[in-house]
N, C-alpha and C. Protein backbone atom coordinates (compact mmCIF):
# COMPACT_ATOMS: atom_id res chain seq x y z
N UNK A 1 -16.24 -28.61 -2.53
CA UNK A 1 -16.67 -28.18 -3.84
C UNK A 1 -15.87 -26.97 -4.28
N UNK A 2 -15.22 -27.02 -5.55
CA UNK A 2 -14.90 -25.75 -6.26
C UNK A 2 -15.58 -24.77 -6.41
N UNK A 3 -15.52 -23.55 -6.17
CA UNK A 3 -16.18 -22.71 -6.46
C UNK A 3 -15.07 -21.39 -7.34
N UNK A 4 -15.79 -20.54 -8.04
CA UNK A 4 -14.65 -19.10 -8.46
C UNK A 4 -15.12 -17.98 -8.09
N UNK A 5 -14.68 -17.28 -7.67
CA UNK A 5 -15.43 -15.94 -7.42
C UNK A 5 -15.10 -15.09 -8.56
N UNK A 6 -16.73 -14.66 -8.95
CA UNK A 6 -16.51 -13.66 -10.17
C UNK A 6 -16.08 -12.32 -9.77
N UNK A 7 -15.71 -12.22 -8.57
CA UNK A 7 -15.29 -10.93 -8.23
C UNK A 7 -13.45 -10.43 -8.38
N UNK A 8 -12.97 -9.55 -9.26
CA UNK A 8 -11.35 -9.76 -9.19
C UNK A 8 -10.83 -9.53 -7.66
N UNK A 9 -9.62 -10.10 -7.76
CA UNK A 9 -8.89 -9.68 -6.57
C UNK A 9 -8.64 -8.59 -6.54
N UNK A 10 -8.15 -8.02 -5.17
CA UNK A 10 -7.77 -6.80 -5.12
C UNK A 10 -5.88 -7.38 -5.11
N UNK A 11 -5.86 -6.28 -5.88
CA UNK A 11 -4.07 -5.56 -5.70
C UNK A 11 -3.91 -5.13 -4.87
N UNK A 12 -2.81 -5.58 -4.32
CA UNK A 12 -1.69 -4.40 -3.43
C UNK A 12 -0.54 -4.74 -3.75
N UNK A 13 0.22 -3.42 -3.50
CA UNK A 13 1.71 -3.56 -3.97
C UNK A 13 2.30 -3.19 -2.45
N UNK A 14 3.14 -3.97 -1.92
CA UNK A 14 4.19 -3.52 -0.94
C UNK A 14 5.26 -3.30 -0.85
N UNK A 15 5.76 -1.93 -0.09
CA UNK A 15 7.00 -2.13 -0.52
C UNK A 15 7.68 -1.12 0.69
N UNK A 16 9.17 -1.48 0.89
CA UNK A 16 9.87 -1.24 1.32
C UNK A 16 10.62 0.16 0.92
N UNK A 17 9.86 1.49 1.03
CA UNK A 17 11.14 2.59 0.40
C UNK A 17 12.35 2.71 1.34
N UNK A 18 12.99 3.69 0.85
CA UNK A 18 14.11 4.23 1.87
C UNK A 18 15.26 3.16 2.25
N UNK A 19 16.02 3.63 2.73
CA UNK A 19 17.42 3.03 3.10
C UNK A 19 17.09 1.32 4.64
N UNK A 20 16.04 1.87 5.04
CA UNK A 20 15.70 0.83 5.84
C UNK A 20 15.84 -0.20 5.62
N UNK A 21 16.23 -1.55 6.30
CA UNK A 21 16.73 -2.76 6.00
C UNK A 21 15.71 -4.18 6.74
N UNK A 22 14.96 -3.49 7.34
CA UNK A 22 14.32 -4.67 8.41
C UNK A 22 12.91 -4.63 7.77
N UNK A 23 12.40 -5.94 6.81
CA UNK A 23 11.58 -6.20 6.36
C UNK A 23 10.61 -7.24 6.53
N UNK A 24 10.74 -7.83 8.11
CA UNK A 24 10.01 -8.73 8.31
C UNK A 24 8.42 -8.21 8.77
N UNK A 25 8.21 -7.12 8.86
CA UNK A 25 6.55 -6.55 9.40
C UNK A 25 6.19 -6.40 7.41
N UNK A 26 6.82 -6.46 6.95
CA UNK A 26 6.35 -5.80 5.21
C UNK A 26 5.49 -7.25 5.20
N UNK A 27 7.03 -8.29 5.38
CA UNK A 27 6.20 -9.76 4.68
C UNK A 27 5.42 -10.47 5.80
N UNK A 28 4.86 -9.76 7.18
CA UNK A 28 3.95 -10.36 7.63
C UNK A 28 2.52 -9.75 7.03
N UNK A 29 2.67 -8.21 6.40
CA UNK A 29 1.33 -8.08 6.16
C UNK A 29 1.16 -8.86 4.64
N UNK A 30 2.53 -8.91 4.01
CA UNK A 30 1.61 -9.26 2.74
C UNK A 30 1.30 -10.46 2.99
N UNK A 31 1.67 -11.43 3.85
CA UNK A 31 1.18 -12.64 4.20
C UNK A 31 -0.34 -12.63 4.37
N UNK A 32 -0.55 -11.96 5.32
CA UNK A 32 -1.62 -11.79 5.73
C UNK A 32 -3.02 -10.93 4.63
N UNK A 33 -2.23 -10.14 3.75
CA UNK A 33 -3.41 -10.20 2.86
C UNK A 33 -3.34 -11.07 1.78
N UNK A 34 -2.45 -12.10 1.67
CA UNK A 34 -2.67 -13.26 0.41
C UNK A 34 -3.98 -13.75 0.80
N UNK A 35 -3.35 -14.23 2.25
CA UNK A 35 -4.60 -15.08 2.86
C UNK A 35 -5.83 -14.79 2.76
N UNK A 36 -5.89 -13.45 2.87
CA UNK A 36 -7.14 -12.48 3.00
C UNK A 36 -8.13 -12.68 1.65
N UNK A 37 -6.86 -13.23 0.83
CA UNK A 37 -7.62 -13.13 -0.59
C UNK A 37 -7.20 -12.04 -1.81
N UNK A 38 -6.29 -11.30 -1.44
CA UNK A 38 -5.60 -10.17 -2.47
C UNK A 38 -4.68 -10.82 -3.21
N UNK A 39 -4.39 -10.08 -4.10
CA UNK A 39 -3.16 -10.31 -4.95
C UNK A 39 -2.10 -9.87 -4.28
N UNK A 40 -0.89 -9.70 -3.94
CA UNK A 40 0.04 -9.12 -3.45
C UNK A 40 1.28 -9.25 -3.98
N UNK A 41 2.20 -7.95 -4.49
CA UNK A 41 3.42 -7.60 -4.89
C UNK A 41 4.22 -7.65 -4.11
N UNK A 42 5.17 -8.17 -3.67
CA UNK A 42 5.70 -7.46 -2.53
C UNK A 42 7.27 -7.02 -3.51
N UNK A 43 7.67 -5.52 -3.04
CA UNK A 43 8.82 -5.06 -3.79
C UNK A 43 10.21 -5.14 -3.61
N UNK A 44 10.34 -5.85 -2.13
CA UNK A 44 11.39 -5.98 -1.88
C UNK A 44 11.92 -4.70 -0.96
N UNK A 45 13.43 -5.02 -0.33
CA UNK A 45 13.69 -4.01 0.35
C UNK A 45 14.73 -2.72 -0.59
N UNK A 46 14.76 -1.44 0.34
CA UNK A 46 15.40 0.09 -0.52
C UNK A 46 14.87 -0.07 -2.21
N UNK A 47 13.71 0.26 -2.04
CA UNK A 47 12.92 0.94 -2.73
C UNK A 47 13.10 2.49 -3.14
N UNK A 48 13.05 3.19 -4.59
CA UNK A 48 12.81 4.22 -4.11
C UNK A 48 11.63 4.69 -4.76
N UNK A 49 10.91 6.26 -4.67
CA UNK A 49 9.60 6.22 -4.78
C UNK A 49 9.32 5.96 -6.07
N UNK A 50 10.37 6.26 -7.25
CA UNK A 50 10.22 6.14 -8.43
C UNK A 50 10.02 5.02 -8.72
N UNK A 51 10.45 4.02 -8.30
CA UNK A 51 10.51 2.41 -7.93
C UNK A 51 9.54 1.74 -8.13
N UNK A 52 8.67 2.47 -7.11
CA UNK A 52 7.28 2.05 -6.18
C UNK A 52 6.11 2.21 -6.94
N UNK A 53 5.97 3.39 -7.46
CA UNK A 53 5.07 3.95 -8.62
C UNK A 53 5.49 3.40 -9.51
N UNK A 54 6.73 3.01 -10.52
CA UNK A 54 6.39 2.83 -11.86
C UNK A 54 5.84 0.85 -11.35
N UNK A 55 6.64 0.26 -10.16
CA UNK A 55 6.03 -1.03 -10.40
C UNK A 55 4.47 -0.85 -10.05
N UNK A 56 3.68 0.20 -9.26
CA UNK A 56 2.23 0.33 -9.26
C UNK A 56 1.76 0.31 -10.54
N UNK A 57 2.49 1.14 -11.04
CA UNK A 57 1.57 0.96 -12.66
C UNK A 57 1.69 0.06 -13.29
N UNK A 58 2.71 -0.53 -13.48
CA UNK A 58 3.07 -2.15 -14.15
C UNK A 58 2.27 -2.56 -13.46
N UNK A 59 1.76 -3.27 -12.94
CA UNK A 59 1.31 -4.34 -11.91
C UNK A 59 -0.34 -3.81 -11.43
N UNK A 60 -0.46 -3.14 -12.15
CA UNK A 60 -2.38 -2.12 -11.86
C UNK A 60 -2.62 -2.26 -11.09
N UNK A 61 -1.91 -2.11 -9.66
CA UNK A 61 -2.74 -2.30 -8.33
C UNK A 61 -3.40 -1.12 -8.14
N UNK A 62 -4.59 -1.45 -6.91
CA UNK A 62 -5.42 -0.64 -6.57
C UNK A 62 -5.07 -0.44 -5.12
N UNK A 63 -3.75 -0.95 -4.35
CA UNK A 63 -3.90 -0.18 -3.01
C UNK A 63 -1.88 -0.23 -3.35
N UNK A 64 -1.15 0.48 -2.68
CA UNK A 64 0.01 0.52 -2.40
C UNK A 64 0.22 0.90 -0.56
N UNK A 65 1.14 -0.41 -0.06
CA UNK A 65 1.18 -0.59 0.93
C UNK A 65 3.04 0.08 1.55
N UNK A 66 3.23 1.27 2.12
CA UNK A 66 4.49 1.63 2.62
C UNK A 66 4.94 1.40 3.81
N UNK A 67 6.31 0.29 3.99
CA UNK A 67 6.12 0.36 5.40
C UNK A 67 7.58 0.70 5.85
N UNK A 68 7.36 1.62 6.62
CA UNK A 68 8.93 2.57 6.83
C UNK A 68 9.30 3.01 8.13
N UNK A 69 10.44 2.17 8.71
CA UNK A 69 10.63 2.19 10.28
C UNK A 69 11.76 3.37 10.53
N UNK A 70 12.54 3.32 9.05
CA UNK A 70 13.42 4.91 9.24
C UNK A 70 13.49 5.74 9.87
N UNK A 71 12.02 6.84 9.57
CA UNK A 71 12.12 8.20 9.95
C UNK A 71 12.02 8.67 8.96
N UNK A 72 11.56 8.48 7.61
CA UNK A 72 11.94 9.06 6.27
C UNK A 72 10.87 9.28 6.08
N UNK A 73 9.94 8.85 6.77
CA UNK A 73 8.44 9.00 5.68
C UNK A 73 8.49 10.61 5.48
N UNK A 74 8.45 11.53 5.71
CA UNK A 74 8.10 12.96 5.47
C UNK A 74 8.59 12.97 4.05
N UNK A 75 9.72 12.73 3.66
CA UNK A 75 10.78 12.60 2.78
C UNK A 75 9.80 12.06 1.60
N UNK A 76 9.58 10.40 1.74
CA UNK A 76 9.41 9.41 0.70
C UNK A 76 7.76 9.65 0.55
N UNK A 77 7.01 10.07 1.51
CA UNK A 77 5.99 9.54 1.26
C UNK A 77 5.23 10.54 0.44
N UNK A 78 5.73 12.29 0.37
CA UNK A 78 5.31 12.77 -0.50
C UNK A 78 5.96 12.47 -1.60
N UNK A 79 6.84 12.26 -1.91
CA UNK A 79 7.29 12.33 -3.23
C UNK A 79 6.73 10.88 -3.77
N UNK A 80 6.31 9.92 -3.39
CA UNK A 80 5.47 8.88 -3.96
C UNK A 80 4.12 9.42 -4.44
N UNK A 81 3.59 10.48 -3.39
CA UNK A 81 1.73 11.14 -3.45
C UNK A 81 2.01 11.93 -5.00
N UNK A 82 3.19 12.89 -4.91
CA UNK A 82 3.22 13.96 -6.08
C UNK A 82 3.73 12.91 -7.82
N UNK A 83 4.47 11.66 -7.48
CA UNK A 83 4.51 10.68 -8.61
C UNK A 83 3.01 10.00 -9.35
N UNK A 84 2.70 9.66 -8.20
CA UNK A 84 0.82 9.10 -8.42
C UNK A 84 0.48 9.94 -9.07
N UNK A 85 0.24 11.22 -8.50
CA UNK A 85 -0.65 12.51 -9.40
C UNK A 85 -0.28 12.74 -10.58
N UNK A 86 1.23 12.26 -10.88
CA UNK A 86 1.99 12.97 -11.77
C UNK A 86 1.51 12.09 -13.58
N UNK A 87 1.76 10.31 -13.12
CA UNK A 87 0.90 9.54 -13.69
C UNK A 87 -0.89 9.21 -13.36
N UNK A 88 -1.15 10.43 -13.55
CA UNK A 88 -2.71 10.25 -12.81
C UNK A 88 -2.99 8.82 -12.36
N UNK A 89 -2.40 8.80 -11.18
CA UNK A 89 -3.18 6.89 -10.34
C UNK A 89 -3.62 8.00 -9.04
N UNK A 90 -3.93 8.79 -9.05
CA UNK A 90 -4.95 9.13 -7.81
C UNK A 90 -6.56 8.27 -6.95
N UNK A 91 -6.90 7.38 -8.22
CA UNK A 91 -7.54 6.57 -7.34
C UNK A 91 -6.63 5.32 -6.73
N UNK A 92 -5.45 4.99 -6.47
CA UNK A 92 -4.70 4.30 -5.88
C UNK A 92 -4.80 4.36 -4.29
N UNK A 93 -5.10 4.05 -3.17
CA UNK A 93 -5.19 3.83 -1.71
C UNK A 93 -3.93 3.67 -1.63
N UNK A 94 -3.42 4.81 -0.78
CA UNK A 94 -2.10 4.54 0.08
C UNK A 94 -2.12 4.42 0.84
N UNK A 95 -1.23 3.24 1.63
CA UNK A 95 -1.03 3.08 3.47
C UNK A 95 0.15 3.09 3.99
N UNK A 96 0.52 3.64 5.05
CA UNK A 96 1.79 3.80 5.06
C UNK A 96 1.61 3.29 7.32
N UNK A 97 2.60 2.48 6.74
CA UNK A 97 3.02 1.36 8.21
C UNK A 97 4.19 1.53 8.65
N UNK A 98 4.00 1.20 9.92
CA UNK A 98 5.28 1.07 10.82
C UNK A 98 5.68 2.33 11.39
N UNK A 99 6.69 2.81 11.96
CA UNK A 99 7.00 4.04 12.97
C UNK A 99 6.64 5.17 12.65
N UNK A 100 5.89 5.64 12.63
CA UNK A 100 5.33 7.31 12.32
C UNK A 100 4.95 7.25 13.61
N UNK A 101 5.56 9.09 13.81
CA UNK A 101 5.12 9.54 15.10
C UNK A 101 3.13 9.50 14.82
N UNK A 102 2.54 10.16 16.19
CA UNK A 102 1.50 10.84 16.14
C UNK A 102 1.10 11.87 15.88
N UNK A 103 2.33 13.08 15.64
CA UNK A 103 2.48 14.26 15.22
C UNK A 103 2.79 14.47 13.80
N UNK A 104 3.05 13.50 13.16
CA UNK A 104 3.21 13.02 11.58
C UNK A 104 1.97 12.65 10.71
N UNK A 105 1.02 11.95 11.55
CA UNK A 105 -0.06 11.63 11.26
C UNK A 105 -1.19 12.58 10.14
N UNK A 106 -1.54 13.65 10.95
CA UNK A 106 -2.09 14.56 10.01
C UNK A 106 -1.50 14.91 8.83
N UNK A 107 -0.57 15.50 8.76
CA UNK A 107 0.63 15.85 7.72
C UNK A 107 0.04 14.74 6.78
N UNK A 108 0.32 13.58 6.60
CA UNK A 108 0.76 12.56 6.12
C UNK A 108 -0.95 12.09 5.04
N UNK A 109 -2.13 12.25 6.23
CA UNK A 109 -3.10 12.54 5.71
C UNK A 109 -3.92 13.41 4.46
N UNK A 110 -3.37 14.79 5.19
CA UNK A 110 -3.23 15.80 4.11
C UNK A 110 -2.68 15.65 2.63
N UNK A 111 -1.78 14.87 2.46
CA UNK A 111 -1.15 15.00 0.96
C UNK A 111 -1.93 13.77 0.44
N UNK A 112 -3.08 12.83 1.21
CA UNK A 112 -3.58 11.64 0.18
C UNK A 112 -3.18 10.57 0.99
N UNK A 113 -2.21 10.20 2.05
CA UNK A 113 -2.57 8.59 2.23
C UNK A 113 -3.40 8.95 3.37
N UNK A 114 -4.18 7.34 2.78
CA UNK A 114 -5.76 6.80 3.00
C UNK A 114 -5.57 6.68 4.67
N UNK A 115 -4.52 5.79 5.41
CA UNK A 115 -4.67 5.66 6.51
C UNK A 115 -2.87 5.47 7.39
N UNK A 116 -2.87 5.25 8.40
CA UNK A 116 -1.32 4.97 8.81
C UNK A 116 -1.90 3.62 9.89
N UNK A 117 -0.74 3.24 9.53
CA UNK A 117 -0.88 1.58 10.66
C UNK A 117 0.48 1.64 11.40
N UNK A 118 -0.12 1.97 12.64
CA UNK A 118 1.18 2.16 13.49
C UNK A 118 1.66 0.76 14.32
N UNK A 119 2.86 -0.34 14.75
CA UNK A 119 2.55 -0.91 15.43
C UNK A 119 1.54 -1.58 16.05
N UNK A 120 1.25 -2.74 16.47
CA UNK A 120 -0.05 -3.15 17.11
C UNK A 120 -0.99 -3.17 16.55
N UNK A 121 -0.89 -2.57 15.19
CA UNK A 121 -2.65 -2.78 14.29
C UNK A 121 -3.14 -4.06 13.58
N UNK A 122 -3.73 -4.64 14.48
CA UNK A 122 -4.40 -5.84 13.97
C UNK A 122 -4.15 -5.98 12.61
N UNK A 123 -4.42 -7.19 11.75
CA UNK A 123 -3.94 -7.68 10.38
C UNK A 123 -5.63 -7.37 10.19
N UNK A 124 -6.39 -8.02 11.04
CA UNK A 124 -8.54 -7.46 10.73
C UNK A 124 -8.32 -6.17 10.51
N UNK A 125 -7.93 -5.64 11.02
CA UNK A 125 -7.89 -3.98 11.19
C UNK A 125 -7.85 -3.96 9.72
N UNK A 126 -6.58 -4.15 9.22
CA UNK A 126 -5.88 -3.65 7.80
C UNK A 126 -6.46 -4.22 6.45
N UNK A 127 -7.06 -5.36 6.42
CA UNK A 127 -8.02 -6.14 5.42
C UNK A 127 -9.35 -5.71 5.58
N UNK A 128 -9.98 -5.12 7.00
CA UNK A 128 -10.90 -4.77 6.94
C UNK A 128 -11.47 -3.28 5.92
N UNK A 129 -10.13 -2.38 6.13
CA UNK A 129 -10.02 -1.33 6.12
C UNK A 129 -9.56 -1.12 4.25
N UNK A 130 -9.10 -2.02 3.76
CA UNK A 130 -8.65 -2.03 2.33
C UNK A 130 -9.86 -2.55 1.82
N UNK A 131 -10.99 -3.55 2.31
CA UNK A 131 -11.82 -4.07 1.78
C UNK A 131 -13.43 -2.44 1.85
N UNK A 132 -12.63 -1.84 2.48
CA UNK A 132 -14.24 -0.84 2.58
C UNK A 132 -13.87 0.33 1.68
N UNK A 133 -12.53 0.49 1.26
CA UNK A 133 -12.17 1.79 1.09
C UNK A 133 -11.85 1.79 -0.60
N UNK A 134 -11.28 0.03 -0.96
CA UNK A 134 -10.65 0.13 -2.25
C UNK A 134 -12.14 0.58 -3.49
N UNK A 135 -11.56 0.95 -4.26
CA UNK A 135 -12.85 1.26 -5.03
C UNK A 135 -13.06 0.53 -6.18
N UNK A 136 -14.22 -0.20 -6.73
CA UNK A 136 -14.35 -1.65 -7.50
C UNK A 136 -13.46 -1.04 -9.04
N UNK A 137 -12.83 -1.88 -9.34
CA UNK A 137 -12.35 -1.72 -10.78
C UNK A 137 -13.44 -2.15 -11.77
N UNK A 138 -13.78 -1.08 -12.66
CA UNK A 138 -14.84 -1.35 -14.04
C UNK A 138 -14.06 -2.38 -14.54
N UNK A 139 -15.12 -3.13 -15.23
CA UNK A 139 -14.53 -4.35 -15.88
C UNK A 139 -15.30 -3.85 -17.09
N UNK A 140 -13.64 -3.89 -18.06
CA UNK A 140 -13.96 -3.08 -19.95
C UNK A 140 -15.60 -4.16 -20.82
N UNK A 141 -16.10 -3.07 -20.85
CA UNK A 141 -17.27 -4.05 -21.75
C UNK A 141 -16.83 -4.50 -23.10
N UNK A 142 -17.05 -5.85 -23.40
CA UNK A 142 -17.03 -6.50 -24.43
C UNK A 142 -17.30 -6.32 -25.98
C-alpha cells in the first residue's frame, strides 16, 4: 500500500571542502542517509567554504555534512561556522567527518559544529544523531 508521510524530509547538504580528493566515505554517507529517508545534496569534491554555504542556502538544508581527510579542518571549518552566522543560518547542524585528531575535537565544538564522526562511526550512529538534533522546520501558514 502507498502511503505519504506528511512529515518533510530532512536536508542535508554534503560536501567535500578543501583540496582533498578522496570522496568515497562523502558518497557512502550520503548513500546512507537517502536511504534513511533525507533529502541529500551531495557537492561534489574541492569545495570551498563559500561554496558550501551559499549552496546551503540555495538548497534550505537543515543539516550540512563536512567530510575532510586533509588536515584542514581548523582552516575550513571555521570559516564555514563565521559564513553561517554571517547569513544568519545558525540553526543549520554541522557535522564534520573523517580524520580529525582527538585534540581537535573540542576546538571544533566550541565554534558550533553539532558533532564529529571520526572513522568507524556507524551510519545508525549518524541518522540517529541528525534525526534527534535537527530542529522541525515551521511550515508557513496558509
Amino acid at each position: 500500500m502507498f502511503s505519504m508521510s506528511t512529515e518533510p524530509k530532512i536536508r542535508v547538504l554534503v560536501a567535500k571542502p578543501g583540496l582533498d580528493g578522496h570522496d568515497r566515505g562523502a558518497k557512502v554517507i550520503a548513500r546512507a542517509l537517502r536511504d534513511a529517508g533525507m533529502e541529500v545534496i551531495y557537492t561534489g569534491l574541492r569545495q570551498t567554504p563559500e561554496m558550501v554555504v551559499s549552496a546551503s542556502l540555495q538548497e534550505d538544508v537543515q543539516v550540512i555534512g563536512l567530510s575532510i581527510l586533509s588536515g584542514a579542518h581548523n582552516a575550513i571549518v571555521p570559516r564555514v561556522m563565521d559564513l553561517l552566522k554571517q547569513n544568519k543560518m545558525d540553526d543549520v547542524l554541522v557535522l564534520v567527518g573523517g580524520i580529525i585528531p582527538d585534540q581537535d575535537i573540542e576546538g571544533l565544538k566550541k565554534i558550533g559544529v553539532a558533532a564529529i564522526f571520526q572513522p568507524g562511526t556507524s551510519m545508525d550512529n549518524i541518522v540517529k544523531f541528525i534525526r534527534e538534533h535537527v530542529k522541525p522546520q515551521s511550515v508557513p501558514a496558509v
